[in-house]
PDB file of N, CA and C in Angstrom:
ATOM      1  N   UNK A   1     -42.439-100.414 195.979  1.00  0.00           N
ATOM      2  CA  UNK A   1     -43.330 -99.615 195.166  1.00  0.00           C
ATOM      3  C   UNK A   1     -42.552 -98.373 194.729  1.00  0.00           C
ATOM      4  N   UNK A   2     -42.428 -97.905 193.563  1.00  0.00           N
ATOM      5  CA  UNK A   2     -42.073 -96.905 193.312  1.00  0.00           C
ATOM      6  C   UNK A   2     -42.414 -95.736 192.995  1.00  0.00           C
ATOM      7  N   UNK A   3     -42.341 -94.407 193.353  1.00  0.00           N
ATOM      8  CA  UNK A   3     -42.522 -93.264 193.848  1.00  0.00           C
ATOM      9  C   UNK A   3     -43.637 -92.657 192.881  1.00  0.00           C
ATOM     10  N   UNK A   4     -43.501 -92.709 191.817  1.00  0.00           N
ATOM     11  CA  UNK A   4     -44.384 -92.948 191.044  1.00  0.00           C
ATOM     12  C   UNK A   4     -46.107 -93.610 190.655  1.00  0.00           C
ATOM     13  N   UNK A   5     -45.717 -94.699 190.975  1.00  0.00           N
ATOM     14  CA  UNK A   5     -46.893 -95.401 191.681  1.00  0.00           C
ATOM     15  C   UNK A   5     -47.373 -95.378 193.060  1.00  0.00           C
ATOM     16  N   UNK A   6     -46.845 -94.917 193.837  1.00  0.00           N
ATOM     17  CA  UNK A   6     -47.144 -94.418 194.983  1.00  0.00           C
ATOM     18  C   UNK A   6     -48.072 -93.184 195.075  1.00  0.00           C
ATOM     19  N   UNK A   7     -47.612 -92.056 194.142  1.00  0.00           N
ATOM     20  CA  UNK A   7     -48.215 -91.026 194.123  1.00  0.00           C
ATOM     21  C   UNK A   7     -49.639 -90.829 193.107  1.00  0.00           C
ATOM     22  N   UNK A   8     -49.780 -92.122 191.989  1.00  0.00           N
ATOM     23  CA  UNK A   8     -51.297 -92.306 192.025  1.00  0.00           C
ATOM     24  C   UNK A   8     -52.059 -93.020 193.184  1.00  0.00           C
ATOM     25  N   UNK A   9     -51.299 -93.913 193.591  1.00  0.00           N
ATOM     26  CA  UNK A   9     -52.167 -94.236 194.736  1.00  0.00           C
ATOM     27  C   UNK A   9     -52.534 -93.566 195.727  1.00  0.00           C
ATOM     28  N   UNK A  10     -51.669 -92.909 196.109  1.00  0.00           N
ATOM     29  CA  UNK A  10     -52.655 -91.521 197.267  1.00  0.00           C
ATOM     30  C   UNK A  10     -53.404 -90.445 196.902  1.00  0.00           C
ATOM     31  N   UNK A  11     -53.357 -90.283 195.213  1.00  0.00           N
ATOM     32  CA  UNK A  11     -54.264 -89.652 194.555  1.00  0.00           C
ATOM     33  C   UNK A  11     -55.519 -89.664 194.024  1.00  0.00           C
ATOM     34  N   UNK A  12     -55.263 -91.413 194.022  1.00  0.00           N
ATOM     35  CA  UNK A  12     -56.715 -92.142 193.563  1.00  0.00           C
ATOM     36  C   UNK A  12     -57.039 -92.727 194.844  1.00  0.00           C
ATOM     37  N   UNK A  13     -56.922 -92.360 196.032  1.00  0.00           N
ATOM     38  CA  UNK A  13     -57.639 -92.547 197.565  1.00  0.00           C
ATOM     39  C   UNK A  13     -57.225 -93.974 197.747  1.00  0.00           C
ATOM     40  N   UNK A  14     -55.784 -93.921 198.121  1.00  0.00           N
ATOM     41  CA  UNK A  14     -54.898 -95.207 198.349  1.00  0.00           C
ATOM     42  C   UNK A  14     -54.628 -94.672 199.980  1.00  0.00           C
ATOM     43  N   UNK A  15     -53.514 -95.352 200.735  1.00  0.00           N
ATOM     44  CA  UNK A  15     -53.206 -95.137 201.918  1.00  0.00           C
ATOM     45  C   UNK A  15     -51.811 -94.358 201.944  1.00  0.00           C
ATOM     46  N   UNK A  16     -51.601 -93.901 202.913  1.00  0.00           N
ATOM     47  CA  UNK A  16     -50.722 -92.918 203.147  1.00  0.00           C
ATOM     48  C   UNK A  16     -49.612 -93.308 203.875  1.00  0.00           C
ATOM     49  N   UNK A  17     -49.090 -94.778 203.713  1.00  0.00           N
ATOM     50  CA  UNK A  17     -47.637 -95.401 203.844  1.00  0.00           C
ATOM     51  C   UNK A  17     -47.235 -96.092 202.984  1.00  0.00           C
ATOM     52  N   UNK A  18     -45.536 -95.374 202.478  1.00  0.00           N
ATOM     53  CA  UNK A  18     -44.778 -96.476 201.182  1.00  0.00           C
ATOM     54  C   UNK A  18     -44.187 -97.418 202.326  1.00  0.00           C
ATOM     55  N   UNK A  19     -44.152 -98.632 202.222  1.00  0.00           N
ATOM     56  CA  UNK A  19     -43.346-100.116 202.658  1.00  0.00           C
ATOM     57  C   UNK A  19     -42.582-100.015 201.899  1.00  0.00           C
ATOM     58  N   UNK A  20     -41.227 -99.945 202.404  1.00  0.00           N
ATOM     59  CA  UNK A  20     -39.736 -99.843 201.525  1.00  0.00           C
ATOM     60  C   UNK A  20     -39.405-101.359 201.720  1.00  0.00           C
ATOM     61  N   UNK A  21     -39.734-101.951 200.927  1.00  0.00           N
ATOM     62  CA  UNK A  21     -39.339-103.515 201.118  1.00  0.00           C
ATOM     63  C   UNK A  21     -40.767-104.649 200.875  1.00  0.00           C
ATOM     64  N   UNK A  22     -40.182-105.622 200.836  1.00  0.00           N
ATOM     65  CA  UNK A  22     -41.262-107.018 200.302  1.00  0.00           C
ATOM     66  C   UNK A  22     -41.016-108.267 201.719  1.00  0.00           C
ATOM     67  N   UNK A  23     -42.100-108.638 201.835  1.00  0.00           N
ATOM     68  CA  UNK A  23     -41.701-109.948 202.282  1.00  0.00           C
ATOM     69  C   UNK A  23     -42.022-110.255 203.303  1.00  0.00           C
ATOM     70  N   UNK A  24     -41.753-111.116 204.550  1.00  0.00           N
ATOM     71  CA  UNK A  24     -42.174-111.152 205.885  1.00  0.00           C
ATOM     72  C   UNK A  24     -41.324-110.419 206.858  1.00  0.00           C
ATOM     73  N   UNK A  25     -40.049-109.625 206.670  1.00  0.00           N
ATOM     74  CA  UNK A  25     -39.031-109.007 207.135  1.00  0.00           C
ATOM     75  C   UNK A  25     -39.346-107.841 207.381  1.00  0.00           C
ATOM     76  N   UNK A  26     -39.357-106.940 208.663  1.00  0.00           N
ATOM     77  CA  UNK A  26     -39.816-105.917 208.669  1.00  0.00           C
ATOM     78  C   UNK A  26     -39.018-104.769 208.271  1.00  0.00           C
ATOM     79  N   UNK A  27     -39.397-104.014 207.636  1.00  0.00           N
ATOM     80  CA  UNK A  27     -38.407-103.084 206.723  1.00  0.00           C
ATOM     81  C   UNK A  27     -39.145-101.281 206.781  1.00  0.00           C
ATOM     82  N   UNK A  28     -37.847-100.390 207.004  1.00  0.00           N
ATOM     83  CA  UNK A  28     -38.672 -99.282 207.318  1.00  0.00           C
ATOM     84  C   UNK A  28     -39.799 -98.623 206.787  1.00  0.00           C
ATOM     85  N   UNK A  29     -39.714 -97.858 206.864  1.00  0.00           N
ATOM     86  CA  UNK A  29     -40.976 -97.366 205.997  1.00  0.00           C
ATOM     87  C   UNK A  29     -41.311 -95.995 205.933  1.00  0.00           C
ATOM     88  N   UNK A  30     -41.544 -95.289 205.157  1.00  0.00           N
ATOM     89  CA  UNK A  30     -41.777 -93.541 205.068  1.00  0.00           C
ATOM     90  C   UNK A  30     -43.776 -93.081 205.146  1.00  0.00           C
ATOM     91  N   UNK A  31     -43.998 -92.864 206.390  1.00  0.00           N
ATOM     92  CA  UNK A  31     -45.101 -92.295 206.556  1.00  0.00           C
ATOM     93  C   UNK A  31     -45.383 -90.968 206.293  1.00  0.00           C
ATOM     94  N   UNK A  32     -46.802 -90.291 205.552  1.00  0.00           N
ATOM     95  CA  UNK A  32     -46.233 -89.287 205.210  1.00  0.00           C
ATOM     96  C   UNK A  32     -47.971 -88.657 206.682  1.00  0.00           C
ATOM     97  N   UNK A  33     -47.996 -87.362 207.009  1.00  0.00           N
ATOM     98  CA  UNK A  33     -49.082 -86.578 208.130  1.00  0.00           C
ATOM     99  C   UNK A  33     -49.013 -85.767 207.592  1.00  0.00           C
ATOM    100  N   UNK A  34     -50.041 -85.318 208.581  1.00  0.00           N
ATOM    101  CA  UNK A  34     -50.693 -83.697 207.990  1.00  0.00           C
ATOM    102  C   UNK A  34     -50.530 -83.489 209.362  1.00  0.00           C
ATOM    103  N   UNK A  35     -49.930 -82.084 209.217  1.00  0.00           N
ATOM    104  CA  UNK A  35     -49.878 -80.946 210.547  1.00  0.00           C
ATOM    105  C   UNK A  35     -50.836 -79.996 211.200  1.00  0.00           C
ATOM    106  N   UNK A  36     -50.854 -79.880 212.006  1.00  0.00           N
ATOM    107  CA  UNK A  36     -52.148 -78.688 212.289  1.00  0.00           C
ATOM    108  C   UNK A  36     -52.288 -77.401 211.874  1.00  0.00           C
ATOM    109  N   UNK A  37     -51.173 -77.028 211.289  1.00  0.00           N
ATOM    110  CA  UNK A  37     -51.369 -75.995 209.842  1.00  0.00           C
ATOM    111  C   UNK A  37     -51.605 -76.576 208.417  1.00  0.00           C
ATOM    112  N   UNK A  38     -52.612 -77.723 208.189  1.00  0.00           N
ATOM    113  CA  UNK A  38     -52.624 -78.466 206.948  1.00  0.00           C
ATOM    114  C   UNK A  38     -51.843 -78.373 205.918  1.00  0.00           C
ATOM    115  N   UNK A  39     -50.496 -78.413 206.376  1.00  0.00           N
ATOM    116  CA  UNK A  39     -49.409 -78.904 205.938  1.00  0.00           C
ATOM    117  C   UNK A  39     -49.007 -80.555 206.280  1.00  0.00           C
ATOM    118  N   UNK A  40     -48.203 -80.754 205.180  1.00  0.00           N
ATOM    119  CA  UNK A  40     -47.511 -82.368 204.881  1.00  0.00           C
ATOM    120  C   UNK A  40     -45.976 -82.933 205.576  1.00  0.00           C
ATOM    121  N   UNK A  41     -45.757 -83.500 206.051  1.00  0.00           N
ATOM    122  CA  UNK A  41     -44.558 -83.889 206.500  1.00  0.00           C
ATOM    123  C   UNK A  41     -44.699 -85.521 206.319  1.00  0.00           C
ATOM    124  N   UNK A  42     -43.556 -86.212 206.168  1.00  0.00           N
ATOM    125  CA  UNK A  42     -42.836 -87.551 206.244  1.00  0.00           C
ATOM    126  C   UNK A  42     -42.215 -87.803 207.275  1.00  0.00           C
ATOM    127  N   UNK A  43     -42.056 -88.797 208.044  1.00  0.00           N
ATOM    128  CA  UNK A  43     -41.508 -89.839 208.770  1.00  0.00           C
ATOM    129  C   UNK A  43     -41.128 -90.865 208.071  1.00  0.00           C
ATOM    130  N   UNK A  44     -39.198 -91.345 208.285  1.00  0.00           N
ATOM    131  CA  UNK A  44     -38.888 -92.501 208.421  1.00  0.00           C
ATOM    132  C   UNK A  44     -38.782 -93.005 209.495  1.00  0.00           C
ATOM    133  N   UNK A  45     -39.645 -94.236 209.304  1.00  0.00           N
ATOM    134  CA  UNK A  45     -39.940 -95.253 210.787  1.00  0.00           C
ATOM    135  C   UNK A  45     -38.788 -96.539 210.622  1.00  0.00           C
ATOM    136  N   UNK A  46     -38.387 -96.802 211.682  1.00  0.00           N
ATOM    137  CA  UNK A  46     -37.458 -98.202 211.468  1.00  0.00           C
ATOM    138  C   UNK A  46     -38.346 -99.274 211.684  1.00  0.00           C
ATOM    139  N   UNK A  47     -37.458-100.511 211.335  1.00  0.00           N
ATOM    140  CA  UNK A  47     -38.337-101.779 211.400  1.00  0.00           C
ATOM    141  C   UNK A  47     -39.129-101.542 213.041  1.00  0.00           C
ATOM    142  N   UNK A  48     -37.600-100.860 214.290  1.00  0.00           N
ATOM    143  CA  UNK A  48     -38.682-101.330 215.881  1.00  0.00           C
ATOM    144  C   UNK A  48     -39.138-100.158 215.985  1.00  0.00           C
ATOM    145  N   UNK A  49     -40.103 -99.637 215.135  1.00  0.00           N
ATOM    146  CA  UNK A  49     -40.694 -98.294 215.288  1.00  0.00           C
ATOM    147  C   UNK A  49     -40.471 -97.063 215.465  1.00  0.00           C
ATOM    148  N   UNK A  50     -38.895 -96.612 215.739  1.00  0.00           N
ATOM    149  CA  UNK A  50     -38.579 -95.478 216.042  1.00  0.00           C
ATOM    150  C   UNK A  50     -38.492 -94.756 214.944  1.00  0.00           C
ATOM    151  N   UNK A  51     -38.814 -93.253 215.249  1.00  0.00           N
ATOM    152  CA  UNK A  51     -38.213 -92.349 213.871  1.00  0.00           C
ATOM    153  C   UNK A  51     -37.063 -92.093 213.548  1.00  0.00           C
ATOM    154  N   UNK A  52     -36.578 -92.226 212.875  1.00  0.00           N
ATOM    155  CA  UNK A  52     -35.196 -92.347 212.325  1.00  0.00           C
ATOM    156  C   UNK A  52     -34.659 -90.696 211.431  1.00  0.00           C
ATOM    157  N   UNK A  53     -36.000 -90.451 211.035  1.00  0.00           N
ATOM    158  CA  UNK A  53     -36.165 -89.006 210.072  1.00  0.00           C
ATOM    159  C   UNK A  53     -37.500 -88.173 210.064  1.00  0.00           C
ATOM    160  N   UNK A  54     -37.491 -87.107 210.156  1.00  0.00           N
ATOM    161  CA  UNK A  54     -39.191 -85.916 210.442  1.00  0.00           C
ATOM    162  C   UNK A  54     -38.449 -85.119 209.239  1.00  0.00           C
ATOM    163  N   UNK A  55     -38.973 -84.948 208.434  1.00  0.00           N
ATOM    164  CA  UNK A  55     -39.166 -84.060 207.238  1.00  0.00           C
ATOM    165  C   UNK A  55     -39.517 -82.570 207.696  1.00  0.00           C
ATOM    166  N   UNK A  56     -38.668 -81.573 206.805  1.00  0.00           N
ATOM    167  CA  UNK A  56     -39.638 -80.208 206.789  1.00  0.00           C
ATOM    168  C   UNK A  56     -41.213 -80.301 206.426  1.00  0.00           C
ATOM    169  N   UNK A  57     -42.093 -79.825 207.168  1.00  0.00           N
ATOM    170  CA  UNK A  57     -43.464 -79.231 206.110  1.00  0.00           C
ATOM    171  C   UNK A  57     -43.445 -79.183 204.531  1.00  0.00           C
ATOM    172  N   UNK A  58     -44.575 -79.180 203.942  1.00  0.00           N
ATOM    173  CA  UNK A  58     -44.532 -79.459 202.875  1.00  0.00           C
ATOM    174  C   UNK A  58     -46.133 -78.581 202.579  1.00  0.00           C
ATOM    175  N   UNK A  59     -46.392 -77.831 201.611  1.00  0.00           N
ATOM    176  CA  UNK A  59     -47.331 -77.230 201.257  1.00  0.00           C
ATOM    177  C   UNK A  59     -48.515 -78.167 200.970  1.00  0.00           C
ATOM    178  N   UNK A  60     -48.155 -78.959 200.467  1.00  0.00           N
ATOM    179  CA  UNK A  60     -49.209 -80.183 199.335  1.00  0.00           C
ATOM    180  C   UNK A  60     -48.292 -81.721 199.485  1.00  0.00           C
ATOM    181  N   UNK A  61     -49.247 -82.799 199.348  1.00  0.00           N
ATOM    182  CA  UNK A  61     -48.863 -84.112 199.832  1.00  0.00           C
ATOM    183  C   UNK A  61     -47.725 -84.403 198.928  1.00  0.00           C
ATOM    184  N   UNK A  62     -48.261 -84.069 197.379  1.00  0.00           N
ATOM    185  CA  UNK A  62     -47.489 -84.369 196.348  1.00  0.00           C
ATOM    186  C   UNK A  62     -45.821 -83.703 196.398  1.00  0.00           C
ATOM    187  N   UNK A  63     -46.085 -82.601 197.193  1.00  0.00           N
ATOM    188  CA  UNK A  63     -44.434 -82.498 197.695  1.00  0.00           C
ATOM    189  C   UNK A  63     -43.601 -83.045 198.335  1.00  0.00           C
ATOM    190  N   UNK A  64     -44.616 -83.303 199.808  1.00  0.00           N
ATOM    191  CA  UNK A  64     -43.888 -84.829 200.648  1.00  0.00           C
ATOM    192  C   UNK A  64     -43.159 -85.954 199.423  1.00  0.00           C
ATOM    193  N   UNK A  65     -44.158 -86.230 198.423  1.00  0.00           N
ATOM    194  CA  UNK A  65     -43.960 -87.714 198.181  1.00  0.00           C
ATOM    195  C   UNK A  65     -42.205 -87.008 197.415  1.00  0.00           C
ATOM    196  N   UNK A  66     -42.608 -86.385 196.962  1.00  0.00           N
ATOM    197  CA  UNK A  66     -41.198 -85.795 196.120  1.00  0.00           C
ATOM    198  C   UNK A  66     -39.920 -85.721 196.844  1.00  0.00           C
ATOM    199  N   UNK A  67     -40.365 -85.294 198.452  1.00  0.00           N
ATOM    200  CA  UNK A  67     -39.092 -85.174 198.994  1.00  0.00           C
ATOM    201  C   UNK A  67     -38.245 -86.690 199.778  1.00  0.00           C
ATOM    202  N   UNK A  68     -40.169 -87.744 199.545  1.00  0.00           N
ATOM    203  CA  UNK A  68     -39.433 -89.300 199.558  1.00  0.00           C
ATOM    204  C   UNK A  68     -38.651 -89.337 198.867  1.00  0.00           C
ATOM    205  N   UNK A  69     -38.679 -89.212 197.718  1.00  0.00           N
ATOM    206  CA  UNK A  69     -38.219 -89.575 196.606  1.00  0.00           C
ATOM    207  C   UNK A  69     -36.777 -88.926 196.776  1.00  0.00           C
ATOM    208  N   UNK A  70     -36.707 -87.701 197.174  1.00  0.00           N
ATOM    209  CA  UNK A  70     -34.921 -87.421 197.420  1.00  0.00           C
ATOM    210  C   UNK A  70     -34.665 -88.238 197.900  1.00  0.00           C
ATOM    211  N   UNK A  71     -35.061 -88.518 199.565  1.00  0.00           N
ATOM    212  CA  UNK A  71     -34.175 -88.969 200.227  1.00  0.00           C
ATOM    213  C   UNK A  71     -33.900 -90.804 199.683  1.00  0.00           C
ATOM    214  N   UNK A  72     -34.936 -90.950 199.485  1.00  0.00           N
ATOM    215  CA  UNK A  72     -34.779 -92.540 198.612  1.00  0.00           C
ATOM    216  C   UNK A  72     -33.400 -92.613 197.885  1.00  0.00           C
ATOM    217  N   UNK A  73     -33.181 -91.692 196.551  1.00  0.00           N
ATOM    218  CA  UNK A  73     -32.538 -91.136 195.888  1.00  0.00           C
ATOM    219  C   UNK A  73     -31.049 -90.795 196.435  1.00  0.00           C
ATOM    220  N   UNK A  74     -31.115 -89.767 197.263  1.00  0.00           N
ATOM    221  CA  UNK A  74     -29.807 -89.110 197.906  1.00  0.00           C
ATOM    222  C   UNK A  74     -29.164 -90.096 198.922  1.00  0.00           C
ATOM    223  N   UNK A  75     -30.507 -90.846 200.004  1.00  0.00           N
ATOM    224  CA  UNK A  75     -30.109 -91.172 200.590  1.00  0.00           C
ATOM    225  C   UNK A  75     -29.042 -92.078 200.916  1.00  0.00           C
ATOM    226  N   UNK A  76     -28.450 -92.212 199.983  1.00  0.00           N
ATOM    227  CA  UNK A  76     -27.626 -93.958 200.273  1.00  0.00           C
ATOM    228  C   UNK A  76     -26.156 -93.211 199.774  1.00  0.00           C
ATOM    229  N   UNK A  77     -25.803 -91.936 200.324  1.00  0.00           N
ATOM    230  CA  UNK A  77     -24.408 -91.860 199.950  1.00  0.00           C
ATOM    231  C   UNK A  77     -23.458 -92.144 201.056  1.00  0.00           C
ATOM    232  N   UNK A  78     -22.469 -92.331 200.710  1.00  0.00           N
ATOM    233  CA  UNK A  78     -21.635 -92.355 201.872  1.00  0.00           C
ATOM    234  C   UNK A  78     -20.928 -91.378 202.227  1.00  0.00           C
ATOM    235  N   UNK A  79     -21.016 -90.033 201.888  1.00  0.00           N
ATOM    236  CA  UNK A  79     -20.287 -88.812 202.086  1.00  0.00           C
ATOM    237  C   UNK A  79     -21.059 -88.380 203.796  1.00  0.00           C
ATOM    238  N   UNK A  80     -20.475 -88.345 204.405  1.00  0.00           N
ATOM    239  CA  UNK A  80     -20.723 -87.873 206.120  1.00  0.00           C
ATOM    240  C   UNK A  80     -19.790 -86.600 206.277  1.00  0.00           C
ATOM    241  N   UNK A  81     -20.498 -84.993 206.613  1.00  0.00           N
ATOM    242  CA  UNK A  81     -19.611 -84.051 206.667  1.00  0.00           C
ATOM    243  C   UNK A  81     -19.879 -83.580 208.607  1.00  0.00           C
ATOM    244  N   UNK A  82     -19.006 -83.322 209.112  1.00  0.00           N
ATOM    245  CA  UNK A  82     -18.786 -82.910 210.326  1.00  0.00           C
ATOM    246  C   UNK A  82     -18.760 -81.933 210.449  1.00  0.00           C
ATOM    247  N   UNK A  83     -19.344 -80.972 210.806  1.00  0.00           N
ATOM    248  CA  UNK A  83     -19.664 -79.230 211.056  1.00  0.00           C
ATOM    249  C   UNK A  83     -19.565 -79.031 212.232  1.00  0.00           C
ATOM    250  N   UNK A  84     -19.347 -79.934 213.106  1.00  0.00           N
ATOM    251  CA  UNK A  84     -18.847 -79.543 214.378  1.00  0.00           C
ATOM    252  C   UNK A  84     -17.705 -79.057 215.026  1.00  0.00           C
ATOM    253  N   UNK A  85     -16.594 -79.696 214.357  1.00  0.00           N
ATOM    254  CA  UNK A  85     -15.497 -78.715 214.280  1.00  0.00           C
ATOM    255  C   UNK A  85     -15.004 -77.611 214.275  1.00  0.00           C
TER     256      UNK A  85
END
């Protein structure tokens, strides 16, 4: 589903998980919550349930979905920087 269509659907009172993937294969998925300061945050969940990613807060849902959308976006680079050094 794309990010786009995602974000009428939680606007027009859809559910509040994108399925990154099709099929019978379990594939992660970006959940988005509300905090107890009614603020927004995202979770990436892996296929065996663990979180993989917790998002900053987010003022409004429609920001979460936006910052899916980075990491959707950004996410797939292969640049890895080491600051530990």
């Amino acid at each position: 589903m794309n990010i786009l269509k995602a974000i009428r659907k939680v606007f027009m009172g859809g559910e509040e998980s994108i399925e990154t993937g099709r099929g019978k294969n379990k594939q992660p998925k970006f959940v988005i919550k509300d905090s107890k300061d009614n603020k927004f945050y995202f979770l990436l969940i892996s296929p065996n349930g663990k979180v993989l990613v917790q998002s900053e807060t987010y003022n409004s849902k429609q920001s979460a979905y936006v910052g899916i959308a980075a990491v959707q976006n950004y996410g797939t680079t292969e640049n890895i920087v080491d600051e530990t050094v």
